[in-house]
Structure formats: C-alpha cells, structure tokens
Protein backbone atom coordinates (compact mmCIF):
# COMPACT_ATOMS: atom_id res chain seq x y z
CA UNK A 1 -45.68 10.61 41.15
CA UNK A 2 -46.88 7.23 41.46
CA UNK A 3 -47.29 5.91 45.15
CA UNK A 4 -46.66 2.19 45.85
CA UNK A 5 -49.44 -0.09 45.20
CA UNK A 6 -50.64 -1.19 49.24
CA UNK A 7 -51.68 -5.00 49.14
CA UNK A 8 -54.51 -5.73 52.43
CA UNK A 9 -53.48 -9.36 52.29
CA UNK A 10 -49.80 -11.04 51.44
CA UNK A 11 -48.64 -11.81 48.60
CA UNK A 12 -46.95 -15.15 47.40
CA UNK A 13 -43.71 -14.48 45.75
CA UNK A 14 -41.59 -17.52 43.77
CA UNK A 15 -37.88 -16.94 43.92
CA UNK A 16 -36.07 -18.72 41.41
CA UNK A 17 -32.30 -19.30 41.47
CA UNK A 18 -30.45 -19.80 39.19
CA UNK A 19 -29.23 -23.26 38.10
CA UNK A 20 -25.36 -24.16 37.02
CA UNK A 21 -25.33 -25.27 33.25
CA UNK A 22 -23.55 -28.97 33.57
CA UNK A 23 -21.55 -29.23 30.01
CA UNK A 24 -21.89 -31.73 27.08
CA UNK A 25 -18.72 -33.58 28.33
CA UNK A 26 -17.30 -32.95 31.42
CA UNK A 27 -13.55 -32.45 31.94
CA UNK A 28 -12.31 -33.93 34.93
CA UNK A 29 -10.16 -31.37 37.04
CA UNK A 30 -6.69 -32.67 37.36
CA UNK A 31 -4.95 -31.00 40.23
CA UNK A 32 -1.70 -29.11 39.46
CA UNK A 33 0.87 -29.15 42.39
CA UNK A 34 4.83 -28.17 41.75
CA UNK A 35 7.56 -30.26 42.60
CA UNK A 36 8.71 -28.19 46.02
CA UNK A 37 7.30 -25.66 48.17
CA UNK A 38 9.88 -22.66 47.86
CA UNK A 39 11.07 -21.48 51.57
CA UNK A 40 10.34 -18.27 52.89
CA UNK A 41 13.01 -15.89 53.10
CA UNK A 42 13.31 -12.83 55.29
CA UNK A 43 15.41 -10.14 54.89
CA UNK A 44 16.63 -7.53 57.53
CA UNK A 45 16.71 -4.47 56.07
CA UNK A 46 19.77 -1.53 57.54
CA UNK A 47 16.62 0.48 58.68
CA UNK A 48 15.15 -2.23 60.76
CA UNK A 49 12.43 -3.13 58.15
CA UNK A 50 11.83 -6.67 58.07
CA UNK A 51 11.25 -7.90 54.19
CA UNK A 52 9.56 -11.39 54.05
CA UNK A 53 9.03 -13.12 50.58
CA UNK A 54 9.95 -16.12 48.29
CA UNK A 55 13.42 -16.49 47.10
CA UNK A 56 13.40 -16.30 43.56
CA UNK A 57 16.21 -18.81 41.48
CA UNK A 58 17.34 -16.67 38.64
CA UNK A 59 16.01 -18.61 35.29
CA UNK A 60 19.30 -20.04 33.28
CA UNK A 61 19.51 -18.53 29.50
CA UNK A 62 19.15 -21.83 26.71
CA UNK A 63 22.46 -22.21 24.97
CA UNK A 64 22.09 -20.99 21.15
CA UNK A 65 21.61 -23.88 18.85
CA UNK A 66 24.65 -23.85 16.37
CA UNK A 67 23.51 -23.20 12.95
CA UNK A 68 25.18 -25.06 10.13
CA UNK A 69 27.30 -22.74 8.03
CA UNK A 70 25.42 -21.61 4.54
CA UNK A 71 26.82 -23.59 1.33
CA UNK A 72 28.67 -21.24 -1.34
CA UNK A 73 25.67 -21.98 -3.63
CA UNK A 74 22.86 -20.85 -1.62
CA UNK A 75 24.56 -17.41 -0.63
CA UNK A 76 24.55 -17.29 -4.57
CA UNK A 77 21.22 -17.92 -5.44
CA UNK A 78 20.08 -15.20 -2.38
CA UNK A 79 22.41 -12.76 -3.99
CA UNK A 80 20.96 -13.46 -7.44
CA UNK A 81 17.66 -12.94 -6.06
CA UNK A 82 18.24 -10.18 -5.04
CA UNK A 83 20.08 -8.42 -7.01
CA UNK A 84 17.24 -9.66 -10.04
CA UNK A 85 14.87 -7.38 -7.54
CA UNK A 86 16.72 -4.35 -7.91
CA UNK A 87 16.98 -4.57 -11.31
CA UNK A 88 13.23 -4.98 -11.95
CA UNK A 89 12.57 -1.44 -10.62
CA UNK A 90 15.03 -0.63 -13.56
CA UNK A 91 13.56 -2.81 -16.51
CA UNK A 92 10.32 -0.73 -15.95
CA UNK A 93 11.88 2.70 -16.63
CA UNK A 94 13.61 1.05 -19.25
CA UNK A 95 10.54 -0.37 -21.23
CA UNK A 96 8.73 3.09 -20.06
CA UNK A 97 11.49 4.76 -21.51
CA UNK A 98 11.47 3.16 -25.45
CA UNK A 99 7.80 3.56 -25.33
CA UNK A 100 7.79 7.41 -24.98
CA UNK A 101 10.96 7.16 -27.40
CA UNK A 102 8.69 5.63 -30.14
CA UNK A 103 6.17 8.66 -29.46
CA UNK A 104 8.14 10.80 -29.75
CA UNK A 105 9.69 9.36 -32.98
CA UNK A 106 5.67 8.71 -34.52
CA UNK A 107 4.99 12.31 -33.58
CA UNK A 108 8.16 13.60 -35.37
CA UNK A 109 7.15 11.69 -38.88
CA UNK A 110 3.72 12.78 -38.72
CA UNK A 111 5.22 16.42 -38.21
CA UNK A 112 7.45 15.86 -41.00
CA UNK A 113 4.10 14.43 -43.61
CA UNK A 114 2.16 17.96 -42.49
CA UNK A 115 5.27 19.76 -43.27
CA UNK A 116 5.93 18.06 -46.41
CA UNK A 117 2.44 17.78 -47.50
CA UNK A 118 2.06 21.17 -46.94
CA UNK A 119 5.13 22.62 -48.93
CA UNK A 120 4.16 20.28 -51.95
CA UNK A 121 0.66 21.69 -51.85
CA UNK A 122 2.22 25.90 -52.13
CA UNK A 123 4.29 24.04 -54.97
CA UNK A 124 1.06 23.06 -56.98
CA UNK A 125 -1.61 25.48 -56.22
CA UNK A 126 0.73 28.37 -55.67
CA UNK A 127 1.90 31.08 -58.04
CA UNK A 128 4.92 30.68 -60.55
CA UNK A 129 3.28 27.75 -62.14
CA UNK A 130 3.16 28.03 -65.97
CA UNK A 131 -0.51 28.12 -66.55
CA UNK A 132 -1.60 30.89 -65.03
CA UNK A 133 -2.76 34.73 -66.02
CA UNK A 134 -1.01 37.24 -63.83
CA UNK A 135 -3.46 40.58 -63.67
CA UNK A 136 -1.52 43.78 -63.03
CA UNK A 137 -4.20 46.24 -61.26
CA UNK A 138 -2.36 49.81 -61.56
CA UNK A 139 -5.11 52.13 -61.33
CA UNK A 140 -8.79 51.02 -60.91
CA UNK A 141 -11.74 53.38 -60.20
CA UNK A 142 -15.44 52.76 -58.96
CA UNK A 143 -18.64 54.97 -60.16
CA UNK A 144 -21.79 53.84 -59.29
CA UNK A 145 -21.39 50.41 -58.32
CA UNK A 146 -19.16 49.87 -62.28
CA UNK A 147 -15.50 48.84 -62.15
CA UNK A 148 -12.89 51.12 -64.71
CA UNK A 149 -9.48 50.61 -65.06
C-alpha cells in the first residue's frame, strides 16, 4: 500500500470557488403574487383529531361551445368519401382478379396450340398416309450375325 506522502514544512494550497455564469441578457425577475391569501380552515374531526389546511373552491366546468349544425352537403361529401374508401379495397381484387383471368385464358390457348400442333403432327408423320411401305415381319430368324425371313 502506499502511505501518505509527510510534508516537514506547510504547504500553500489555492482554493478556488466557483463563480456564477451571469447570462447574455438578463431577465428581470418579475414577482408573481395571487390576488388573495386563502384562509386557513380547521376541521374537528369525531375522533378529536384536529385537521388544519386550505379550503379548496371547487373549479367551475366551461360551458360547451355550441357547434353550428353540419350543412346537408358536407355530410354528403364525408359519406362519399368514405364510402369511395371502402370501395378501393374492392377495385384492387377486382383488377387482381381480370389479371389472373387473362392467365388463365393465355395459358388455356397455348394449351390448346400444343394440343393442336401436336395432333396435326401424328396426322402427317404418322401411319395411314398414302405413301408409305407397310413391312409385315411374320417369321424372321438370325444365324451368325445374317437376318432370314
């Protein structure tokens, strides 16, 4: 552990306080005082307990302001509004809906082109046409690598 440094002769020590910063421009304090000092009330209580405080004056509610009755054509237009909002929701399906119709549709005629292609193609390269030699293979026999029929 360190020990504490022992001086033979004293030591001159500066204490420096510290210094309130004054501001740029100074507000001037303006006193705040309300109109009357409320009076102390006491109040006996039935167990002999003595309640002192200030008496409070219940705060009175501000009348409602009376607001002017809303003209036929505004309720409209809010209505309008509104009801255009809901049906926005709706025009998205909608449009969501006739695209994947049209899909479906493109899909279904390029379906029907394979089909069709594919059926005239077995018409013209397939057998029954009229120029071509139909070999009948009844009995056929293999001897060293030679065909014999």
């Amino acid at each position: 552990m360190n020990e504490p440094t022992v001086y033979s002769r004293p030591v001159a020590v500066e204490v420096h306080q510290p210094a309130p910063l004054t501001p740029v421009h100074p507000v001037p304090l303006i006193p705040v005082q309300t109109g009357s000092v409320p009076a102390v009330a006491s109040v006996v209580l039935p167990d002999g307990r003595v309640v002192t405080g200030y008496a409070i004056e219940p705060t009175q509610p501000e009348t409602a302001a009376v607001r002017p009755a809303a003209s036929r054509t505004a309720v409209n237009i809010a209505l309008g509004g509104i009801g255009f909002g809901a049906v926005c929701g709706g025009l998205v399906l909608l449009t969501t809906f006739i695209a994947a119709l049209a899909a479906l549709i493109h899909q279904l005629i390029i379906l029907a082109a394979v089909i069709l292609g594919g059926w005239i193609a077995v018409q013209i390269f397939g057998h029954g046409s009229g120029g071509s030699t139909t070999v009948n293979i009844r009995k056929a026999v293999i001897k060293r690598n030679r065909f014999y029929s």
